[in-house]
N, C-alpha and C. Protein backbone atom coordinates (compact mmCIF):
# COMPACT_ATOMS: atom_id res chain seq x y z
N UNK A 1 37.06 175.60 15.37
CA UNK A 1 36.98 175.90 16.79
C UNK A 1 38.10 176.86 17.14
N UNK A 2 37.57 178.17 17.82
CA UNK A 2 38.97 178.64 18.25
C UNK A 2 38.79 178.62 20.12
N UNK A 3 39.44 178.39 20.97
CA UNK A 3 39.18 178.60 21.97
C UNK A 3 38.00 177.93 23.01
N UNK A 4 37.71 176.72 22.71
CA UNK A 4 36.70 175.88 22.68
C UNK A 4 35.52 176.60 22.47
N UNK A 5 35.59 177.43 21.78
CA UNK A 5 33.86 178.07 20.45
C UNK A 5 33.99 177.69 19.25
N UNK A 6 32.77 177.11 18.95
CA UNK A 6 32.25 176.55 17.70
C UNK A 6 32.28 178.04 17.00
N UNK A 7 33.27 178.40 15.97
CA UNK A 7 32.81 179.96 15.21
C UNK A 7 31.77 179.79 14.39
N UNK A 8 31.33 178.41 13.65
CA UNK A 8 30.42 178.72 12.72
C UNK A 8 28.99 179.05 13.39
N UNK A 9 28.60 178.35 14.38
CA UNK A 9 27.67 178.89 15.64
C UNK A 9 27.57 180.33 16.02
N UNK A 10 28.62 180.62 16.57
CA UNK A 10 28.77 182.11 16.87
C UNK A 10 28.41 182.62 16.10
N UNK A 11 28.83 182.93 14.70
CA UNK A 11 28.75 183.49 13.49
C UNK A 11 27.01 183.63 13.65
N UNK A 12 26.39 182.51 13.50
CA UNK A 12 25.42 182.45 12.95
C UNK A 12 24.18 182.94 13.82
N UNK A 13 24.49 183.03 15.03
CA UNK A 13 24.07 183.14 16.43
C UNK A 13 24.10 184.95 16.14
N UNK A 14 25.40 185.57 16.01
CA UNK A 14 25.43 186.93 15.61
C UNK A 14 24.51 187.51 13.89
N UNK A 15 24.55 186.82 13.34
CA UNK A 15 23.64 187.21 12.41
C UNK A 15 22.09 187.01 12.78
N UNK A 16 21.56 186.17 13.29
CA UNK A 16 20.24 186.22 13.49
C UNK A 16 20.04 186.75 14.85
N UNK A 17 20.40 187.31 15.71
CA UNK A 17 20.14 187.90 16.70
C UNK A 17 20.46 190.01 15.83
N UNK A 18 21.07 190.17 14.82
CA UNK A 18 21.13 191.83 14.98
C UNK A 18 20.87 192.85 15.33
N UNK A 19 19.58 192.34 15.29
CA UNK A 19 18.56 193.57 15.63
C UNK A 19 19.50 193.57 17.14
N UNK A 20 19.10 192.94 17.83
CA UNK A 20 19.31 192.96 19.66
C UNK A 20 20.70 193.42 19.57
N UNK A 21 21.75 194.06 19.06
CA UNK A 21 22.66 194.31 19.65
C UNK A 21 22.96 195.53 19.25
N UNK A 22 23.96 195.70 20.13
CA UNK A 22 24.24 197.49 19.95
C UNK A 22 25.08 197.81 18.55
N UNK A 23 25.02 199.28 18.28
CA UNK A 23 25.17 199.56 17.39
C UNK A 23 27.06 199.65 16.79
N UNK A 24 27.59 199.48 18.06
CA UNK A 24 28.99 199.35 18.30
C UNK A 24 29.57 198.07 17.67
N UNK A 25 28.35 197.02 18.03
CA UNK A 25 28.74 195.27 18.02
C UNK A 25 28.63 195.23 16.29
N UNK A 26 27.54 195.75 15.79
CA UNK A 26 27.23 195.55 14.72
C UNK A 26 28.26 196.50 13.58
N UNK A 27 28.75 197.55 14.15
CA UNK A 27 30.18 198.27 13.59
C UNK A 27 31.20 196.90 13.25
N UNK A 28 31.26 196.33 14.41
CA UNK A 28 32.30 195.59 14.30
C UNK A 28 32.39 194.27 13.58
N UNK A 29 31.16 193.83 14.23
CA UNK A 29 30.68 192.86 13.25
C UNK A 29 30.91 192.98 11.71
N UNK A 30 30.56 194.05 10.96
CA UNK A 30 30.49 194.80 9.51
C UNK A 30 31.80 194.78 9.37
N UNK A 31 32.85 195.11 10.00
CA UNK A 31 34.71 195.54 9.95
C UNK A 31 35.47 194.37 9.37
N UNK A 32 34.51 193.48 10.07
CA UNK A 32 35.46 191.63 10.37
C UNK A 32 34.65 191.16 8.67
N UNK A 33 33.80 191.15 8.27
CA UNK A 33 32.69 191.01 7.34
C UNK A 33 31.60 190.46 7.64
N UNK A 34 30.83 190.21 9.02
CA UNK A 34 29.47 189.49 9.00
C UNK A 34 28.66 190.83 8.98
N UNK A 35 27.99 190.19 8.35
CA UNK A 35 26.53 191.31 8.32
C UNK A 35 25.18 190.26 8.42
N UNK A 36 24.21 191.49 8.92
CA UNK A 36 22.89 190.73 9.09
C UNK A 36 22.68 189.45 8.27
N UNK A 37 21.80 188.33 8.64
CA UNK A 37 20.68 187.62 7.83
C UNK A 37 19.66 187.80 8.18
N UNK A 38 19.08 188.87 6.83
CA UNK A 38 18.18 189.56 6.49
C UNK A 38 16.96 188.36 6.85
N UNK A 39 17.18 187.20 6.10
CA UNK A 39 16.40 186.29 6.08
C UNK A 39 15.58 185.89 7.89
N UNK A 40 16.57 185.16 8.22
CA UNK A 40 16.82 185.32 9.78
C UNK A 40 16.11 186.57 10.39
N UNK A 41 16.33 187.34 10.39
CA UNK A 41 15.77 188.82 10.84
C UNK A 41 14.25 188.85 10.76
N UNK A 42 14.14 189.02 9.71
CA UNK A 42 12.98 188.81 9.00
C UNK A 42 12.14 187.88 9.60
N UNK A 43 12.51 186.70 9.50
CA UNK A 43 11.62 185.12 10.42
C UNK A 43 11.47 185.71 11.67
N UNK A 44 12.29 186.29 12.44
CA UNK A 44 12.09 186.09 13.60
C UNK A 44 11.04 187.39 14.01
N UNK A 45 11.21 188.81 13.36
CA UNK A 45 10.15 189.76 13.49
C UNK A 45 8.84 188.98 12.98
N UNK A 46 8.28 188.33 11.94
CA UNK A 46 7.12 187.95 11.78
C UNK A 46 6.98 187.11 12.69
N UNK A 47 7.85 186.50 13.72
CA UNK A 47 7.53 185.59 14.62
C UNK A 47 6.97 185.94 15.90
N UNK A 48 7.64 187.48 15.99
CA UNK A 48 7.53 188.01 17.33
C UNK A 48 5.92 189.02 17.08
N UNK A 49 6.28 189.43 16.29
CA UNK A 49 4.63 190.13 15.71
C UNK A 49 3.30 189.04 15.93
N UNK A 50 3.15 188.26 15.91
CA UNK A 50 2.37 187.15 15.66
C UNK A 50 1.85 187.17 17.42
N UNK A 51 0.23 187.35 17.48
CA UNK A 51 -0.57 187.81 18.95
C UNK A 51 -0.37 186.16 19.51
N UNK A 52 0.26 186.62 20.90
CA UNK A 52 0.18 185.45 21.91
C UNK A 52 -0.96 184.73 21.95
N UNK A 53 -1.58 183.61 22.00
CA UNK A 53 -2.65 182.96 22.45
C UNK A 53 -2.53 182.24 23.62
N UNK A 54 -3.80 182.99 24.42
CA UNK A 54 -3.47 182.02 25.90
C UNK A 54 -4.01 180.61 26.00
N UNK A 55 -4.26 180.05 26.72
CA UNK A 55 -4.03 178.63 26.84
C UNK A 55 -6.22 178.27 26.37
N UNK A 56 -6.53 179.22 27.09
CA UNK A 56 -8.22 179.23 26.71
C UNK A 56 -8.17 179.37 25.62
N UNK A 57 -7.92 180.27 24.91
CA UNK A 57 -7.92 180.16 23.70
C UNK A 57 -7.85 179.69 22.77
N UNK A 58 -6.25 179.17 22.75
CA UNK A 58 -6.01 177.74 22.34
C UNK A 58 -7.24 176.76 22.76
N UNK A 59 -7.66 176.66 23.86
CA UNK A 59 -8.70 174.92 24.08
C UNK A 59 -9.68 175.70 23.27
N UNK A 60 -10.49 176.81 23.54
CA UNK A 60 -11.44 177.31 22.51
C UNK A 60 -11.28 176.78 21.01
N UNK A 61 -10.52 176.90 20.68
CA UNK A 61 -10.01 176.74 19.38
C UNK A 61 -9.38 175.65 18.82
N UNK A 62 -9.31 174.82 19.73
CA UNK A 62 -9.50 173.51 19.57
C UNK A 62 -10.96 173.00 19.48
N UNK A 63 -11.76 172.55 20.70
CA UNK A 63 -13.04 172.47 20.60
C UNK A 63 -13.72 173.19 19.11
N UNK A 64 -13.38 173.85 19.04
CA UNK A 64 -14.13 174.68 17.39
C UNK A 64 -13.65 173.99 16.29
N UNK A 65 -12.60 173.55 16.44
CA UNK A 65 -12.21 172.80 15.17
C UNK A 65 -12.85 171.40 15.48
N UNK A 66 -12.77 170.61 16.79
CA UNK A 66 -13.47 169.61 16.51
C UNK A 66 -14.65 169.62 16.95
N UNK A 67 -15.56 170.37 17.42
CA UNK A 67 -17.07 170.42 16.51
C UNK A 67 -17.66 170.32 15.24
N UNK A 68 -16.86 170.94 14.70
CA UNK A 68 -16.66 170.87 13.06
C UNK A 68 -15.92 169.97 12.63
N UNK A 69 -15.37 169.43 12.95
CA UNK A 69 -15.00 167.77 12.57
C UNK A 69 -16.17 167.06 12.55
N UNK A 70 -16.41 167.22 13.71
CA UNK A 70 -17.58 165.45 14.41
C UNK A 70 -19.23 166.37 13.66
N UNK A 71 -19.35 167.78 13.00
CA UNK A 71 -20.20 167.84 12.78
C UNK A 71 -20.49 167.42 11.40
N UNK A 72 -19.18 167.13 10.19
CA UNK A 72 -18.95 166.77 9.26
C UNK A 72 -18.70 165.24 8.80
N UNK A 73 -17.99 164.56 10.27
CA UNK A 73 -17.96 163.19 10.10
C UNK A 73 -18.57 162.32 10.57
N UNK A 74 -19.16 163.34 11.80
CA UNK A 74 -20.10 162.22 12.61
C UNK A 74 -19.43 161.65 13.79
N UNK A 75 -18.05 161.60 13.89
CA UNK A 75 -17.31 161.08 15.33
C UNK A 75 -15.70 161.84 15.79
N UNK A 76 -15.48 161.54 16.34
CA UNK A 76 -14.30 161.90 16.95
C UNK A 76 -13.48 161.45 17.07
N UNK A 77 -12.91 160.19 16.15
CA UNK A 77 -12.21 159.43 16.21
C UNK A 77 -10.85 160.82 15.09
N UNK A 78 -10.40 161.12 15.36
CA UNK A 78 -9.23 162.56 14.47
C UNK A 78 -7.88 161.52 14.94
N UNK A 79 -7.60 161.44 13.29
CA UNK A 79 -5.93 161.14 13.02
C UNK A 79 -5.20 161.68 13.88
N UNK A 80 -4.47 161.24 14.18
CA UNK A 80 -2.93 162.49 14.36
C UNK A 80 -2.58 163.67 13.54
N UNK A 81 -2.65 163.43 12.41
CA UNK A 81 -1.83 163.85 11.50
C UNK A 81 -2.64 164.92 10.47
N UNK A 82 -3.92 165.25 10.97
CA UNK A 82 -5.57 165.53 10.48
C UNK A 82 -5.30 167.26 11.11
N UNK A 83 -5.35 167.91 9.86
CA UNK A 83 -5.46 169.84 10.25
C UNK A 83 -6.79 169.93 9.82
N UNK A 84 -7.49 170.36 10.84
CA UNK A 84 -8.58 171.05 10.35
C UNK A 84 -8.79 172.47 9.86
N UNK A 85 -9.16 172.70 8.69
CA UNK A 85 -9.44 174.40 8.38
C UNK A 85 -10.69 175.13 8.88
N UNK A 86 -10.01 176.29 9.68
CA UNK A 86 -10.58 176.85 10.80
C UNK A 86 -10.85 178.27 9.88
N UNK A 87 -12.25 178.90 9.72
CA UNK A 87 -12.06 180.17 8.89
C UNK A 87 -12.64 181.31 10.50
N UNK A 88 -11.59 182.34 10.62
CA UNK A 88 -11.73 183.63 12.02
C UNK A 88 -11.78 184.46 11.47
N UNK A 89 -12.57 185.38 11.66
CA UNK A 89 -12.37 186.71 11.14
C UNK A 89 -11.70 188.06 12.14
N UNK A 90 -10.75 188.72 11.19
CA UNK A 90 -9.98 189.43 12.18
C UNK A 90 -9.63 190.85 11.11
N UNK A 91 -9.15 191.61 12.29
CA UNK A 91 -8.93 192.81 11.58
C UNK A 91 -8.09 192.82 10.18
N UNK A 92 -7.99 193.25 9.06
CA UNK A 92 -7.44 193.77 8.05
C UNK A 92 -6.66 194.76 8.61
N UNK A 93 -5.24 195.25 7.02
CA UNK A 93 -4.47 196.27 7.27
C UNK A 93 -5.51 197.58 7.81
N UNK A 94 -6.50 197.23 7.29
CA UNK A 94 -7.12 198.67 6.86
C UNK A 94 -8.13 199.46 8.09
N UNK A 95 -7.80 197.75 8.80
CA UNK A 95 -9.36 197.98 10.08
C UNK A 95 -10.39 197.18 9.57
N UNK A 96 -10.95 196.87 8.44
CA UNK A 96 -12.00 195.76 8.18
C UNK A 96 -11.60 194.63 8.45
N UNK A 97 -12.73 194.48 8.83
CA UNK A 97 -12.96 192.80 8.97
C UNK A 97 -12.69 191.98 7.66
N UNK A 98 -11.65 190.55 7.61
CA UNK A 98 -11.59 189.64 6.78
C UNK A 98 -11.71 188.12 7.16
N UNK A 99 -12.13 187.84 6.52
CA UNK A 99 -12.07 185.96 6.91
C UNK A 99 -10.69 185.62 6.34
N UNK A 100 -10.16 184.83 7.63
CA UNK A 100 -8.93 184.40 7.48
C UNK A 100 -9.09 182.33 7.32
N UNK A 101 -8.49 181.83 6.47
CA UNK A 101 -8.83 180.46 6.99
C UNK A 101 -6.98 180.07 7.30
N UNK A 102 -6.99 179.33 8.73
CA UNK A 102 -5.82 178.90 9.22
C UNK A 102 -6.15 176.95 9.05
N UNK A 103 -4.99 176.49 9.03
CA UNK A 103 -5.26 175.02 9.28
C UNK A 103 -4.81 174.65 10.68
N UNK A 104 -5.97 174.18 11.64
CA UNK A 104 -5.80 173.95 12.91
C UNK A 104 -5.10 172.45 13.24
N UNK A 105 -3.98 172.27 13.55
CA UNK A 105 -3.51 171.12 14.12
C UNK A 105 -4.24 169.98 15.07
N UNK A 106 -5.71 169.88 14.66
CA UNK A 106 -6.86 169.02 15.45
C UNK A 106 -6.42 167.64 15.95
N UNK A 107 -5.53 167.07 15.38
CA UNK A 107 -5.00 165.40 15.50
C UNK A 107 -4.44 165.92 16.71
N UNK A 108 -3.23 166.46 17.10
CA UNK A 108 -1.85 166.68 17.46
C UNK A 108 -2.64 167.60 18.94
N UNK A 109 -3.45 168.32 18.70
CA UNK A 109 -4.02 168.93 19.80
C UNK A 109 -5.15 167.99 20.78
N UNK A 110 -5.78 166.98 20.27
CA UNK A 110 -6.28 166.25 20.30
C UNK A 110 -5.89 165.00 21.45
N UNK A 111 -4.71 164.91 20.74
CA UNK A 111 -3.67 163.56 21.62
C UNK A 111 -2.73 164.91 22.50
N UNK A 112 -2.51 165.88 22.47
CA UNK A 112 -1.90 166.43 23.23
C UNK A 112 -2.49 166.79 24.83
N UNK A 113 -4.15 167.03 23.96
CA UNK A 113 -5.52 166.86 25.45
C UNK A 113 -5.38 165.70 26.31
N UNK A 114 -5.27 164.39 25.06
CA UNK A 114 -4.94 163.12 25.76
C UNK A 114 -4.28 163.14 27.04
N UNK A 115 -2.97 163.38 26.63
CA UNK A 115 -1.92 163.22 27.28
C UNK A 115 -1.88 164.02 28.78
N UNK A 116 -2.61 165.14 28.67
CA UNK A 116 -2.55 165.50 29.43
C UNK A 116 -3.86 166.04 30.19
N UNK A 117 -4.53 165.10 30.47
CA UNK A 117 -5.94 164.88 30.77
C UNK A 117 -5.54 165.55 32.27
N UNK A 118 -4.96 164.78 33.06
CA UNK A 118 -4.86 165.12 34.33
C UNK A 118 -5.05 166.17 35.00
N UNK A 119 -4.24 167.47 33.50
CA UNK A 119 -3.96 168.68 34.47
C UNK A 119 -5.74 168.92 33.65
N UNK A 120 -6.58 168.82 33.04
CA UNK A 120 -7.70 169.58 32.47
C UNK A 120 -8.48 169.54 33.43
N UNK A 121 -9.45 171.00 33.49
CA UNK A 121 -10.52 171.26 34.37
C UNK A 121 -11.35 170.17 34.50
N UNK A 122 -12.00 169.83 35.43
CA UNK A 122 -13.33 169.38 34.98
C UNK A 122 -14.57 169.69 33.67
N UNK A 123 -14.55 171.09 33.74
CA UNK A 123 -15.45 171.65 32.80
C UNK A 123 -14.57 171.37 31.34
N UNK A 124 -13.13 171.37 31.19
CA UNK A 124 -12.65 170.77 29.70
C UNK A 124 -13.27 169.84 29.26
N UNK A 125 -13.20 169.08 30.70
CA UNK A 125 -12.99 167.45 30.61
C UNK A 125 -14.75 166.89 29.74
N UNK A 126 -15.58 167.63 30.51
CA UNK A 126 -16.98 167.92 30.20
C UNK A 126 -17.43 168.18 28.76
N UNK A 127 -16.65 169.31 28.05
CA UNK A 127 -16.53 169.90 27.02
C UNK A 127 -16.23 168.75 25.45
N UNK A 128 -14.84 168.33 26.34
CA UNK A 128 -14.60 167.26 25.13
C UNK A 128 -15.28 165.79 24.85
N UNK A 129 -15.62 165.70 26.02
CA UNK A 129 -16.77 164.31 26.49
C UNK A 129 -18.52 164.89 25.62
N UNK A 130 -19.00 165.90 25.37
CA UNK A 130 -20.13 166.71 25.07
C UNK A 130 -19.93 166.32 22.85
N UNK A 131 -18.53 166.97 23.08
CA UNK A 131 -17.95 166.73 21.64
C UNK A 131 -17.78 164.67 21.21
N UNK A 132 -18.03 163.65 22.01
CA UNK A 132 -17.80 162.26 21.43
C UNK A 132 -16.50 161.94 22.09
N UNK A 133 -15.66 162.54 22.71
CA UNK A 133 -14.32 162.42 22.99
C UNK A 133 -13.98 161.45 24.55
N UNK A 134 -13.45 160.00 23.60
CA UNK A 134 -14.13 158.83 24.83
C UNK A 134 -11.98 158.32 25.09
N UNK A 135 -11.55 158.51 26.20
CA UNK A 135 -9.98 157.96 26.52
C UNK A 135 -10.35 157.06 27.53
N UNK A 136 -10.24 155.91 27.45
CA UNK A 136 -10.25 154.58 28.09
C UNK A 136 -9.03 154.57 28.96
């Protein structure tokens, strides 16, 4: 601690933020010896690259995964802990179309609907009730 700052924080706080700072900070930074984590850097651009999904979307894509649950098992009873593999097709580097398969968090989205039944449309509410989906 110098000065009631945690330095190993700071430190680490200045390496994974680099990109965002000026080119002065990062002079100096380099002088003292921190330099980027590349690693860090790295995580966080593939993080920020990665297309927002809005909230429809997300429920879309829920509902799709458990259709295909209850069309494979027959009910709707989904673990918690249960990913369903979801195959989308989306653009390639190249511009073609590829099938991508993601594993959809179906349990966890599932009880997350639960939970928050209150704020869902009517027409959700409709949607997941259509799919077997019974909350007492």
């Amino acid at each position: 601690m110098f000065e009631g700052e945690q330095l190993g924080r700071w430190v680490q706080a200045q390496r994974a933020g680099w990109p965002g700072l000026e080119e002065d900070q990062q002079d100096l930074l380099t002088a003292i010896g921190i330099e980027a984590d590349l690693e860090l850097v790295a995580a966080k651009a593939a993080a920020e690259a990665k297309p927002k999904v809005s909230r429809t979307d997300r429920f879309a894509q829920g509902l799709a995964a458990l259709a295909q649950f209850v069309a494979r098992e027959g009910h709707a009873a989904v673990r918690r802990p249960h990913k369903e593999p979801l195959e989308t097709v989306e653009a390639g580097p190249g511009g073609e179309e590829q099938v991508v398969v993601s594993h959809f968090a179906l349990g966890t989205w599932l009880n997350n609907q639960k939970a928050r039944r209150a704020k869902l449309t009517p027409g959700q509410l409709a949607q997941l009730a259509e799919h077997g989906v019974e909350w007492a």
